[in-house]
PDB file of N, CA and C in Angstrom:
ATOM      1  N   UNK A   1       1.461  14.474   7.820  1.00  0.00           N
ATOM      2  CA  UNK A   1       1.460  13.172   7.197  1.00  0.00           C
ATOM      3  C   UNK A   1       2.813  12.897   6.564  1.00  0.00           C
ATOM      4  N   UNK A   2       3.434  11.784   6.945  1.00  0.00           N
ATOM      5  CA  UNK A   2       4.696  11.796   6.101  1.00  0.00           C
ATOM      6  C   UNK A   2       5.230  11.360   4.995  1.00  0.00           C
ATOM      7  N   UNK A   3       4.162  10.309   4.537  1.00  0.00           N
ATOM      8  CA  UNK A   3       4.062  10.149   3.283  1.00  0.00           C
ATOM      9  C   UNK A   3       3.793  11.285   2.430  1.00  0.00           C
ATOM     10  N   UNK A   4       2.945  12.564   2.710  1.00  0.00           N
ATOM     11  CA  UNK A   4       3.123  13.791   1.555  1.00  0.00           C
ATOM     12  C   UNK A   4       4.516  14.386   1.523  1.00  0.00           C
ATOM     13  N   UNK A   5       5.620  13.844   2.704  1.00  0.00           N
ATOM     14  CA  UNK A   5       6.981  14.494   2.335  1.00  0.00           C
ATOM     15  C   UNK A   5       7.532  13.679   1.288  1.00  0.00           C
ATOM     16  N   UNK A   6       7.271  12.387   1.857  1.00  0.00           N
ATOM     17  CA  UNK A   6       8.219  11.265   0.514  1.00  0.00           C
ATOM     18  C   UNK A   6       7.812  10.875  -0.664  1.00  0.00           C
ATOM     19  N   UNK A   7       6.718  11.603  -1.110  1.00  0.00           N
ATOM     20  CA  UNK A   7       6.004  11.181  -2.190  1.00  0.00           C
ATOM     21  C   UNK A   7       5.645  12.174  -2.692  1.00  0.00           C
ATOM     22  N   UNK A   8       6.121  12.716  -4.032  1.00  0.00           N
ATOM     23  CA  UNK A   8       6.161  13.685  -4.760  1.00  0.00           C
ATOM     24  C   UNK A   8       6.035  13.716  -6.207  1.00  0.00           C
ATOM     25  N   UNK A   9       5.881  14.386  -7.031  1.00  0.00           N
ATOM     26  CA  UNK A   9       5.806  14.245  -8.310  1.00  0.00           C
ATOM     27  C   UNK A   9       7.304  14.168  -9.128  1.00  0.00           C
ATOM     28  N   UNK A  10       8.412  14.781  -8.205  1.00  0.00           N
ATOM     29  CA  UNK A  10       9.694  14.342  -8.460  1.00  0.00           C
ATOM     30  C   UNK A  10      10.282  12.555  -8.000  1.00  0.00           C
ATOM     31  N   UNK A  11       9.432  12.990  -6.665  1.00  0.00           N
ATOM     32  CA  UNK A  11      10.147  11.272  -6.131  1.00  0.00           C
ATOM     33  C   UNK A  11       8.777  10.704  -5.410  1.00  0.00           C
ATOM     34  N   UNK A  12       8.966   9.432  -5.987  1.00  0.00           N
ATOM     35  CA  UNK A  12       7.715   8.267  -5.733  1.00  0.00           C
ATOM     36  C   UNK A  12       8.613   7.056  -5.458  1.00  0.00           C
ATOM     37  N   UNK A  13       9.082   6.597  -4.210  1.00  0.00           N
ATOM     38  CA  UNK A  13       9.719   5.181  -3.943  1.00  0.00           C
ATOM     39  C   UNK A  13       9.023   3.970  -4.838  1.00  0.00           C
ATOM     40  N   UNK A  14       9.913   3.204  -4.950  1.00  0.00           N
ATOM     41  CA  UNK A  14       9.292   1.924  -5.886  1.00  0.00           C
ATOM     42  C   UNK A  14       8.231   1.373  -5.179  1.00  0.00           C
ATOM     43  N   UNK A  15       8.700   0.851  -4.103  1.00  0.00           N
ATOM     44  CA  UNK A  15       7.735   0.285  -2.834  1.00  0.00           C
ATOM     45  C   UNK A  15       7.347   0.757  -1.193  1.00  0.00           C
ATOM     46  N   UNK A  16       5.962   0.773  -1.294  1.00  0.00           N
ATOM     47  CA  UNK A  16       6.213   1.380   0.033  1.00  0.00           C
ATOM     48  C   UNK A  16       5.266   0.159   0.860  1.00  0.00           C
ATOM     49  N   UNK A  17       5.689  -0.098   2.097  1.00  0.00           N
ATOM     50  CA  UNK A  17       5.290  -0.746   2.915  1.00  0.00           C
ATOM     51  C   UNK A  17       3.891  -0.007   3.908  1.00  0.00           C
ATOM     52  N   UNK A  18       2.976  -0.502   4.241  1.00  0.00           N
ATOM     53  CA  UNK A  18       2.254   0.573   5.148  1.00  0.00           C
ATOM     54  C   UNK A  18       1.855  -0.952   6.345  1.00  0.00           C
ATOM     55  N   UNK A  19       2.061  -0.782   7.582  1.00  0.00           N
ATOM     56  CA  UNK A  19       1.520  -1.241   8.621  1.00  0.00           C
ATOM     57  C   UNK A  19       0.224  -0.825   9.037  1.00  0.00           C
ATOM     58  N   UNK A  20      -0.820  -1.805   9.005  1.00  0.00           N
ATOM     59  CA  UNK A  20      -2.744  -1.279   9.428  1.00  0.00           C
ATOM     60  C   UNK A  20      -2.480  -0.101  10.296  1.00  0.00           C
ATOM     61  N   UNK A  21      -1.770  -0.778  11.270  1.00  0.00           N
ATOM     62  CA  UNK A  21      -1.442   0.097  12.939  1.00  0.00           C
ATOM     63  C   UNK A  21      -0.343   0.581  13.296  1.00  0.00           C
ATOM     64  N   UNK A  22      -0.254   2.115  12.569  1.00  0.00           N
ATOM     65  CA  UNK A  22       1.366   2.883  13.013  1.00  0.00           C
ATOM     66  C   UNK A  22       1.034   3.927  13.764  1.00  0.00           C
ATOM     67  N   UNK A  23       2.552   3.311  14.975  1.00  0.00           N
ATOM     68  CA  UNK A  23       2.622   4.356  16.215  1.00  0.00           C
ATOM     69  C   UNK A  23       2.666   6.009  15.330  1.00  0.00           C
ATOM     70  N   UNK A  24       2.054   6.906  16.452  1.00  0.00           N
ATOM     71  CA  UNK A  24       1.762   8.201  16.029  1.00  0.00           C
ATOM     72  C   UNK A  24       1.727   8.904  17.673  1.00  0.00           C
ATOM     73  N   UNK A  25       2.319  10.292  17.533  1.00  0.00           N
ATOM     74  CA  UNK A  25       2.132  11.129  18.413  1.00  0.00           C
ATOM     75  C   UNK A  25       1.440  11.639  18.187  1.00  0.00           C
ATOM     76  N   UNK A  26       0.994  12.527  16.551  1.00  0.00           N
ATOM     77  CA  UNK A  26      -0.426  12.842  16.837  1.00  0.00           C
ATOM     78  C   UNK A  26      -1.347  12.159  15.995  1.00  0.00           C
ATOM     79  N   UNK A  27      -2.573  12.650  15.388  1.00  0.00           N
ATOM     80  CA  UNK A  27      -3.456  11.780  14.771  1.00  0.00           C
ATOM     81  C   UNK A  27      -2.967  10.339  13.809  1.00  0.00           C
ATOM     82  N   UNK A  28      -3.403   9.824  14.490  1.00  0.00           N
ATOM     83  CA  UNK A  28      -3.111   8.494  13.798  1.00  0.00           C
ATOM     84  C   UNK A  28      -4.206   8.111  12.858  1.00  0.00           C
ATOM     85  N   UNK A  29      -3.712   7.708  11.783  1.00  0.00           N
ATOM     86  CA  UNK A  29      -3.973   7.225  10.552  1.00  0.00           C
ATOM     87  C   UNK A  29      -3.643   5.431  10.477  1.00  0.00           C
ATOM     88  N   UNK A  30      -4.688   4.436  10.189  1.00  0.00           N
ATOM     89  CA  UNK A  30      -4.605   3.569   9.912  1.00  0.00           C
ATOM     90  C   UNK A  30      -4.258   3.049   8.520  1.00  0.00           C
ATOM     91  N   UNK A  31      -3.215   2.268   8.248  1.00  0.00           N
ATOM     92  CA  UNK A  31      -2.805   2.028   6.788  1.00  0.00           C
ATOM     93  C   UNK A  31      -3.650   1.728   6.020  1.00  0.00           C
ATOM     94  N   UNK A  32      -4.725   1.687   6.061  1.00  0.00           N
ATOM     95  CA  UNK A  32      -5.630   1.540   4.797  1.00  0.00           C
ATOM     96  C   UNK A  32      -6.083   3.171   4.709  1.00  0.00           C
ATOM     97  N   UNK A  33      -5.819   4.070   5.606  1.00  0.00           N
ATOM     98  CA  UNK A  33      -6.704   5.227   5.394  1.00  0.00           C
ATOM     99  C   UNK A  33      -5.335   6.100   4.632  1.00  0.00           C
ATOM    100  N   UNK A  34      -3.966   5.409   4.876  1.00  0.00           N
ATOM    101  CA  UNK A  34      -3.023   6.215   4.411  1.00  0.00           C
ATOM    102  C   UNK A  34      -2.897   5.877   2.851  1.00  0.00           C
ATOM    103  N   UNK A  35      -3.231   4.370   2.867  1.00  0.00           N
ATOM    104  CA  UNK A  35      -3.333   3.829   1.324  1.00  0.00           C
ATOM    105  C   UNK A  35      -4.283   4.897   0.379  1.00  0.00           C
ATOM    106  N   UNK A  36      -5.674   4.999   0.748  1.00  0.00           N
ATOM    107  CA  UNK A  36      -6.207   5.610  -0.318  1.00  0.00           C
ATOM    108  C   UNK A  36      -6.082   7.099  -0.273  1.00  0.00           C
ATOM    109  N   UNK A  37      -5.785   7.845   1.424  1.00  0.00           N
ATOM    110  CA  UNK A  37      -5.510   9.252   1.005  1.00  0.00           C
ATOM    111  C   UNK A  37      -3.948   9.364   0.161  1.00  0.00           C
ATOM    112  N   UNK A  38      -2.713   8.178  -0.103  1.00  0.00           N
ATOM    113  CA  UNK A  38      -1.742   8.572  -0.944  1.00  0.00           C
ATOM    114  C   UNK A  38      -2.615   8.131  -2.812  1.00  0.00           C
ATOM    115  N   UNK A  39      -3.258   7.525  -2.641  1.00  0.00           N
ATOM    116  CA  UNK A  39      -3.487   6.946  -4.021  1.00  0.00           C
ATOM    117  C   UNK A  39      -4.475   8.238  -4.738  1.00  0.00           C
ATOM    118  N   UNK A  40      -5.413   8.812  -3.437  1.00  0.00           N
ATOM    119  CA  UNK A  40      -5.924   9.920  -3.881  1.00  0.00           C
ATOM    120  C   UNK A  40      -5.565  11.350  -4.282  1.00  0.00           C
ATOM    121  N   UNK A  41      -4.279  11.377  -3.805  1.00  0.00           N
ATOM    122  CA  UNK A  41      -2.979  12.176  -4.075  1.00  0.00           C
ATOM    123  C   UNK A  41      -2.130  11.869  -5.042  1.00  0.00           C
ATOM    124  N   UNK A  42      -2.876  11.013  -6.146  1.00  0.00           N
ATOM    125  CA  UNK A  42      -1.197  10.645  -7.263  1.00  0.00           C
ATOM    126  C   UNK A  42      -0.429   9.815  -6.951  1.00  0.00           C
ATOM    127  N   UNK A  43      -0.322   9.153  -5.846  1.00  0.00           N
ATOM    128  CA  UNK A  43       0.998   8.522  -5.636  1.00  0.00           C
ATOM    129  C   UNK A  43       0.970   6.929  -6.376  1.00  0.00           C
ATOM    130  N   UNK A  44       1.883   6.862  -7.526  1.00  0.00           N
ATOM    131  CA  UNK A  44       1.836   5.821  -8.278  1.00  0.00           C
ATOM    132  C   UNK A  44       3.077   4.670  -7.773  1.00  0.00           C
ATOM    133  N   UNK A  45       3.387   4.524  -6.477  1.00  0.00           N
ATOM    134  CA  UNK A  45       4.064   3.933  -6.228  1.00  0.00           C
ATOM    135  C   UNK A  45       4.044   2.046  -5.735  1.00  0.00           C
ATOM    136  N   UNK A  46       4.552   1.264  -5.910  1.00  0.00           N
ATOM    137  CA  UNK A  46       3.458   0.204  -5.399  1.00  0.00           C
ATOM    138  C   UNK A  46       3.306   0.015  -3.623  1.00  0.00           C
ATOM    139  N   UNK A  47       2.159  -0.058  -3.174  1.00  0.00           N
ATOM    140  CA  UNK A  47       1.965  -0.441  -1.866  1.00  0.00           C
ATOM    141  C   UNK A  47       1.428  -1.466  -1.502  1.00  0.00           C
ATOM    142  N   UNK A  48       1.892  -2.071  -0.361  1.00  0.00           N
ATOM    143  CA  UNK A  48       1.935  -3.041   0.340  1.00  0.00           C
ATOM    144  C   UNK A  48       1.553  -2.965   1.844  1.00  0.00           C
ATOM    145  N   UNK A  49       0.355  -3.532   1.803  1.00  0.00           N
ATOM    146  CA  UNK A  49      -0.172  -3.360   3.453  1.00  0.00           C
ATOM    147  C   UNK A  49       0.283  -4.295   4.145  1.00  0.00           C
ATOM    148  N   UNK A  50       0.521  -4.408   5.347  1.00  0.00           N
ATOM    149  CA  UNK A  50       1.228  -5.552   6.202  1.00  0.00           C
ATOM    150  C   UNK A  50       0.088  -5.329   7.988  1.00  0.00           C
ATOM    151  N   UNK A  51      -0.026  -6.626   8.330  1.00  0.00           N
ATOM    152  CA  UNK A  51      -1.097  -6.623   9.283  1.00  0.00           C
ATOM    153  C   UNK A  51      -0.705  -7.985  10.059  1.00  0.00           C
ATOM    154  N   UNK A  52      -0.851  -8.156  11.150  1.00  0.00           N
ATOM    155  CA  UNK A  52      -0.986  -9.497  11.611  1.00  0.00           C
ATOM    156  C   UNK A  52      -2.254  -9.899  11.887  1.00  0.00           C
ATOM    157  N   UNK A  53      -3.228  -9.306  11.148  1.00  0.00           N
ATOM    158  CA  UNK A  53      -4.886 -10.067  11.167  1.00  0.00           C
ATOM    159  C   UNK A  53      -4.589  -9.355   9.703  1.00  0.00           C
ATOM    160  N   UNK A  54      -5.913 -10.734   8.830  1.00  0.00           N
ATOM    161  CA  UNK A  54      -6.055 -10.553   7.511  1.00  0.00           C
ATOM    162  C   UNK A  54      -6.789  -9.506   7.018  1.00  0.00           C
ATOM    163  N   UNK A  55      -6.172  -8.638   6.397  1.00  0.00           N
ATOM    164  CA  UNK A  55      -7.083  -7.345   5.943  1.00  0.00           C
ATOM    165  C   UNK A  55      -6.596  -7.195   4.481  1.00  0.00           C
ATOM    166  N   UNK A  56      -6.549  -8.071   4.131  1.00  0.00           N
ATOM    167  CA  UNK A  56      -5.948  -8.193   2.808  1.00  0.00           C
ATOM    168  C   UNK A  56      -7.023  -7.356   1.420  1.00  0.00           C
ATOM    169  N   UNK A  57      -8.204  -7.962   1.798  1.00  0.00           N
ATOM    170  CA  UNK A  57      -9.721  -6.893   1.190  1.00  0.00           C
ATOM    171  C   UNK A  57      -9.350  -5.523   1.512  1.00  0.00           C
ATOM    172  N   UNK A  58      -9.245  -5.217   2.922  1.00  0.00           N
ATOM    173  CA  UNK A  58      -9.439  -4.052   3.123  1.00  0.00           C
ATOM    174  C   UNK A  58      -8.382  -3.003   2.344  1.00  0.00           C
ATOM    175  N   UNK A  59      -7.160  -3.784   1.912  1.00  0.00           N
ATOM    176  CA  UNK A  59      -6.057  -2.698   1.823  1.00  0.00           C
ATOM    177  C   UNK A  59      -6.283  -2.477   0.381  1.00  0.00           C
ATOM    178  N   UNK A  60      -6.254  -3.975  -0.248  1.00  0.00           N
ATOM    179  CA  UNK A  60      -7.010  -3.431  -2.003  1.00  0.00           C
ATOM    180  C   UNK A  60      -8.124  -2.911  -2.169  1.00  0.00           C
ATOM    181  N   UNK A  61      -9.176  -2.643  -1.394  1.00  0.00           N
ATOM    182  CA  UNK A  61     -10.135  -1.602  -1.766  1.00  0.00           C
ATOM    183  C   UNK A  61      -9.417  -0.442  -1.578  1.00  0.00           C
ATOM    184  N   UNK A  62      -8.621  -0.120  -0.560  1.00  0.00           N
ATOM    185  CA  UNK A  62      -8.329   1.338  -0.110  1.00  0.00           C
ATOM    186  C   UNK A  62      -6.946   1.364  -1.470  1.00  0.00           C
ATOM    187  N   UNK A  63      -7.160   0.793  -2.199  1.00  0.00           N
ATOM    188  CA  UNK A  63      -5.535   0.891  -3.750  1.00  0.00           C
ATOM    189  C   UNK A  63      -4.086   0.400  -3.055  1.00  0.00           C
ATOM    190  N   UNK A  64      -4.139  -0.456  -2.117  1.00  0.00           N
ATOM    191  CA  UNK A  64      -2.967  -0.978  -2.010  1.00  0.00           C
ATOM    192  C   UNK A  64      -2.826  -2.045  -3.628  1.00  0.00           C
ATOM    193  N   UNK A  65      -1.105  -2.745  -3.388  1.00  0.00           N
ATOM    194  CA  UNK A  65      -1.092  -3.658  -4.608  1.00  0.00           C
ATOM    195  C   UNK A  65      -1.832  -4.492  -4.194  1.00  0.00           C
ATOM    196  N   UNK A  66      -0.911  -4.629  -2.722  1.00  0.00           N
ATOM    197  CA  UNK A  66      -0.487  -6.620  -2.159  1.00  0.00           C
ATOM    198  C   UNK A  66      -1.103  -6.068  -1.056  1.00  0.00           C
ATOM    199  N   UNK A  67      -0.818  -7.592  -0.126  1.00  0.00           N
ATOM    200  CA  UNK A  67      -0.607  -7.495   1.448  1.00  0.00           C
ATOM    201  C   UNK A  67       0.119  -8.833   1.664  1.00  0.00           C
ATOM    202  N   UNK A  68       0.743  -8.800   2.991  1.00  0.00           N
ATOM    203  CA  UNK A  68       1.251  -9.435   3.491  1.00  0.00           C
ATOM    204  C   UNK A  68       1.119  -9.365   5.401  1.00  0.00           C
ATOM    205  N   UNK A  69       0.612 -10.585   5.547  1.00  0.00           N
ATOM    206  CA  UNK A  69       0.017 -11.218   6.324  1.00  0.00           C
ATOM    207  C   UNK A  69       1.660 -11.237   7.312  1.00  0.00           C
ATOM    208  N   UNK A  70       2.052 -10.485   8.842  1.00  0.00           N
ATOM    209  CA  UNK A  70       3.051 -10.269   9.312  1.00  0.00           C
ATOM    210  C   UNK A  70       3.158 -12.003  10.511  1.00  0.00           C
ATOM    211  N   UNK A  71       4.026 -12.476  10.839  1.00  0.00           N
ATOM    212  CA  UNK A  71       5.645 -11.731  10.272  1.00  0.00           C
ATOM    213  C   UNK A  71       5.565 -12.214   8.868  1.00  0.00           C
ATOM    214  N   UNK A  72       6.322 -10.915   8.333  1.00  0.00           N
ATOM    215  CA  UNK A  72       6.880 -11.015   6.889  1.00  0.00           C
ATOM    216  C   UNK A  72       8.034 -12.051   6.871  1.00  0.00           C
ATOM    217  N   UNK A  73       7.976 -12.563   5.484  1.00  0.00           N
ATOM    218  CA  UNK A  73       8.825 -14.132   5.401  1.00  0.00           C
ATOM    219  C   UNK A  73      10.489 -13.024   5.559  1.00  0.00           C
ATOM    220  N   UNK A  74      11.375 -14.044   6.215  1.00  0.00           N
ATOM    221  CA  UNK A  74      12.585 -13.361   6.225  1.00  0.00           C
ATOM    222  C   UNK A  74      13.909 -14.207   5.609  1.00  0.00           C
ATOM    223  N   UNK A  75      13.281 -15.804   5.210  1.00  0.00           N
ATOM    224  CA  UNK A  75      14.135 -16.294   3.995  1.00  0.00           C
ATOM    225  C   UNK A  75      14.162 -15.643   2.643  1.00  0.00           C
ATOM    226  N   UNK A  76      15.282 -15.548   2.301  1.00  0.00           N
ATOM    227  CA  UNK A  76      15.608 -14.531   1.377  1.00  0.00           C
ATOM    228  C   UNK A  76      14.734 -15.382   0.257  1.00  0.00           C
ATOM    229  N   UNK A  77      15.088 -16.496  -0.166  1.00  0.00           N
ATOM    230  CA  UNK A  77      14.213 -16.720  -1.086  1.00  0.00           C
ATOM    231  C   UNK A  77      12.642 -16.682  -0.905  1.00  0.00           C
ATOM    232  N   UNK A  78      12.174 -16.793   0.036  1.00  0.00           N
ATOM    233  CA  UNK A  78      10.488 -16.735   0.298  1.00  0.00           C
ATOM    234  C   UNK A  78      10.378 -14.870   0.023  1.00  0.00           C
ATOM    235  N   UNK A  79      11.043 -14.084   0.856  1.00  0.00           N
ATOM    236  CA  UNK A  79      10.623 -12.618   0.495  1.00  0.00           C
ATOM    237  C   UNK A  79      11.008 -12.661  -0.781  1.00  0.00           C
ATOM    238  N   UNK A  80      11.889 -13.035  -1.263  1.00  0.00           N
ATOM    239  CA  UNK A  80      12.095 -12.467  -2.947  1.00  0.00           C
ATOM    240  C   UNK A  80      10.785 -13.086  -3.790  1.00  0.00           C
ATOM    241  N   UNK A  81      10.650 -14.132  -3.604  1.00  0.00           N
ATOM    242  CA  UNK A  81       9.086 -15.010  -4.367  1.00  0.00           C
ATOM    243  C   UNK A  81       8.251 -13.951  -3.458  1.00  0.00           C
ATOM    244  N   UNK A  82       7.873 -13.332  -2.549  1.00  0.00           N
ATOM    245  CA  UNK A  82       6.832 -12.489  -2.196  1.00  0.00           C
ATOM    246  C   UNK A  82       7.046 -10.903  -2.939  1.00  0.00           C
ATOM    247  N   UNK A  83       7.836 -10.249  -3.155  1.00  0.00           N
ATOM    248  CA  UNK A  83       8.388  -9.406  -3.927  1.00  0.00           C
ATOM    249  C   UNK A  83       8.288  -9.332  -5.357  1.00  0.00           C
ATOM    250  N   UNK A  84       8.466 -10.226  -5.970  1.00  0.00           N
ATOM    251  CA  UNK A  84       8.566 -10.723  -7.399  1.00  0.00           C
ATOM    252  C   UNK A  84       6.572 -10.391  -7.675  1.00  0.00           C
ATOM    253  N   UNK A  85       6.190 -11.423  -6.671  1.00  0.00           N
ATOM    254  CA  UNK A  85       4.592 -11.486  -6.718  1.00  0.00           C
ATOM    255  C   UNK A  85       3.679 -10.402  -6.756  1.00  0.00           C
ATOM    256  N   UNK A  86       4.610  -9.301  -5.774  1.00  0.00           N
ATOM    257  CA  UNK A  86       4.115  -8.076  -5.605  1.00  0.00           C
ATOM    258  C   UNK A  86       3.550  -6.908  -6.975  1.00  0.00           C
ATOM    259  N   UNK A  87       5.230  -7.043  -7.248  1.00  0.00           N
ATOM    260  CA  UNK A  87       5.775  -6.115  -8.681  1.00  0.00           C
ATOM    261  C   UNK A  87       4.659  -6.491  -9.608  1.00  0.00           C
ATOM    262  N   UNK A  88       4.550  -7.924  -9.789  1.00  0.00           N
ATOM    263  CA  UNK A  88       4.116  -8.466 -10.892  1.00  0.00           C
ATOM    264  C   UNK A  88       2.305  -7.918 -10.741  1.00  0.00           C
ATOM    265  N   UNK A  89       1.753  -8.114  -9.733  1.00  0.00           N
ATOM    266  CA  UNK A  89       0.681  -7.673  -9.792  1.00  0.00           C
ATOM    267  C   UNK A  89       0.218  -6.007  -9.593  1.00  0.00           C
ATOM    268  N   UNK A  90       1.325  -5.408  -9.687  1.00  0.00           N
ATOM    269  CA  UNK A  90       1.050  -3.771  -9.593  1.00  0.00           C
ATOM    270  C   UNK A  90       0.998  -3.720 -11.024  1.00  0.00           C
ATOM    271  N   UNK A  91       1.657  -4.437 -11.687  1.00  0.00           N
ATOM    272  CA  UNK A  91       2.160  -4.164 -13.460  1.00  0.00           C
ATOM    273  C   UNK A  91       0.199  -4.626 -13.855  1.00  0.00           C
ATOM    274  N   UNK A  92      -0.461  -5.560 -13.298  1.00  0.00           N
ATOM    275  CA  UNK A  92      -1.664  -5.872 -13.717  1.00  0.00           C
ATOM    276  C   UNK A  92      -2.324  -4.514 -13.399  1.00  0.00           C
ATOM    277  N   UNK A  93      -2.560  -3.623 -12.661  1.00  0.00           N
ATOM    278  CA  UNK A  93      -3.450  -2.786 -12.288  1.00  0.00           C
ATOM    279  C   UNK A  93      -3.095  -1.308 -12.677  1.00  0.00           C
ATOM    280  N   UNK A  94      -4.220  -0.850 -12.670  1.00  0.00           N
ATOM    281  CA  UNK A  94      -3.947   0.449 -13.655  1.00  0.00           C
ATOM    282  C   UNK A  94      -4.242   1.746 -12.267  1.00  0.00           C
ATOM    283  N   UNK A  95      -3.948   3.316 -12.909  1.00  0.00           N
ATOM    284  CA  UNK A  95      -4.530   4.251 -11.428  1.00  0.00           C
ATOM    285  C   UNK A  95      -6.207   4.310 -12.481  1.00  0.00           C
ATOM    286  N   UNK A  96      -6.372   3.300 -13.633  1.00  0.00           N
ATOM    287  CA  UNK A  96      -7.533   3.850 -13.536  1.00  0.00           C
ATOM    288  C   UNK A  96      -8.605   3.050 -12.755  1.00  0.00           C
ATOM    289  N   UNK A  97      -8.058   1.730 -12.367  1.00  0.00           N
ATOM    290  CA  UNK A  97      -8.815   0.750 -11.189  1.00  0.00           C
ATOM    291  C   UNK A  97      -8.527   1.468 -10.166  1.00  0.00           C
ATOM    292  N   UNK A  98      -7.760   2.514  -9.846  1.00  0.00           N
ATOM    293  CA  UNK A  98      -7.927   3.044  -8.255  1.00  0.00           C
ATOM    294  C   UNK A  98      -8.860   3.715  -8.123  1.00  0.00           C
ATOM    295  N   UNK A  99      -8.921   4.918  -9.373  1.00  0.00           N
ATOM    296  CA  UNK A  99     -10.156   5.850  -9.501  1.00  0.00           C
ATOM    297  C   UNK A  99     -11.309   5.236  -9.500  1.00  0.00           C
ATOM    298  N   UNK A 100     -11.713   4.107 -10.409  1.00  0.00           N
ATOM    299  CA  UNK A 100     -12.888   3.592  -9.839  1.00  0.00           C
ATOM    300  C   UNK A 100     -13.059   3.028  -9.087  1.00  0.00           C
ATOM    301  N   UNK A 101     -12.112   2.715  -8.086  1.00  0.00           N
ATOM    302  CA  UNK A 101     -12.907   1.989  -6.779  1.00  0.00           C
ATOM    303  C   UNK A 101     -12.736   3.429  -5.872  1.00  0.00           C
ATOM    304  N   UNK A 102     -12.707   4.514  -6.217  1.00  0.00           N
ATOM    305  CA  UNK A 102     -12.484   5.632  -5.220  1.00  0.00           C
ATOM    306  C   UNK A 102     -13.667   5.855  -5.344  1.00  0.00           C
ATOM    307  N   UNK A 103     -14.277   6.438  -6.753  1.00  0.00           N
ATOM    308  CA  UNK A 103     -15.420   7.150  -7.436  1.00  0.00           C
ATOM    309  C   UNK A 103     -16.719   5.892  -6.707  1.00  0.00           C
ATOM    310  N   UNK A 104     -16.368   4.533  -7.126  1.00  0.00           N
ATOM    311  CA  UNK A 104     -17.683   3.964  -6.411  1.00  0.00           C
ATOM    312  C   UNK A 104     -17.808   3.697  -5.124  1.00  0.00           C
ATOM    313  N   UNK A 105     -17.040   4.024  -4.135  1.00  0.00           N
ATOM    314  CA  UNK A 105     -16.824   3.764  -2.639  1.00  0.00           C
ATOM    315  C   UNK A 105     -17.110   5.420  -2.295  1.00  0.00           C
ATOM    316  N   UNK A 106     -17.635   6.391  -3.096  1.00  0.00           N
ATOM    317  CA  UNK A 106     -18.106   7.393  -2.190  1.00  0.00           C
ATOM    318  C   UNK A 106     -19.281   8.015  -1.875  1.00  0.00           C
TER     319      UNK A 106
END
């Protein structure tokens, strides 16, 4: 899994992006399954699911922040207002809303 290399108790990226559907040679993991096995691992970093069908539910149950509905905006001012939006709503949520939606989803 390569998110357990980049995500550590030394280093946690600010933002991480996860695609529903990433190419894999071997077992593939769908970004909502990578969302809650990193969130179930500590990882306090903010995430962002990206999909070109709306799974926007699916990624905040699994402890994403956001999502974003692909293609991602590529005017600098529209991604920065999508960015800004992001941050701002990770600052609303706690890891103790992750734990309970872990603890009641099992």
């Amino acid at each position: 899994y390569v998110y357990v290399y980049i995500c550590s108790e030394e280093y946690q990226p600010d933002l991480i992006f996860l695609d529903q559907y990433m190419a894999s040679t071997e077992k593939q993991m769908v970004g909502t399954e990578v969302a809650s096995a990193m969130r179930s691992r500590g990882v306090t970093s903010v995430i962002c699911g990206l999909s070109a069908n709306n799974m926007r539910d699916k990624f905040l149950n699994a402890g994403a922040n956001g999502f974003i509905l692909k293609p991602m905006p590529v005017k600098q001012q529209e991604l920065q207002n999508t960015l800004i939006t992001l941050f701002k709503q990770s600052d609303s949520m706690s890891m103790s809303t992750y734990a309970q939606k872990s603890t009641s989803q099992i």
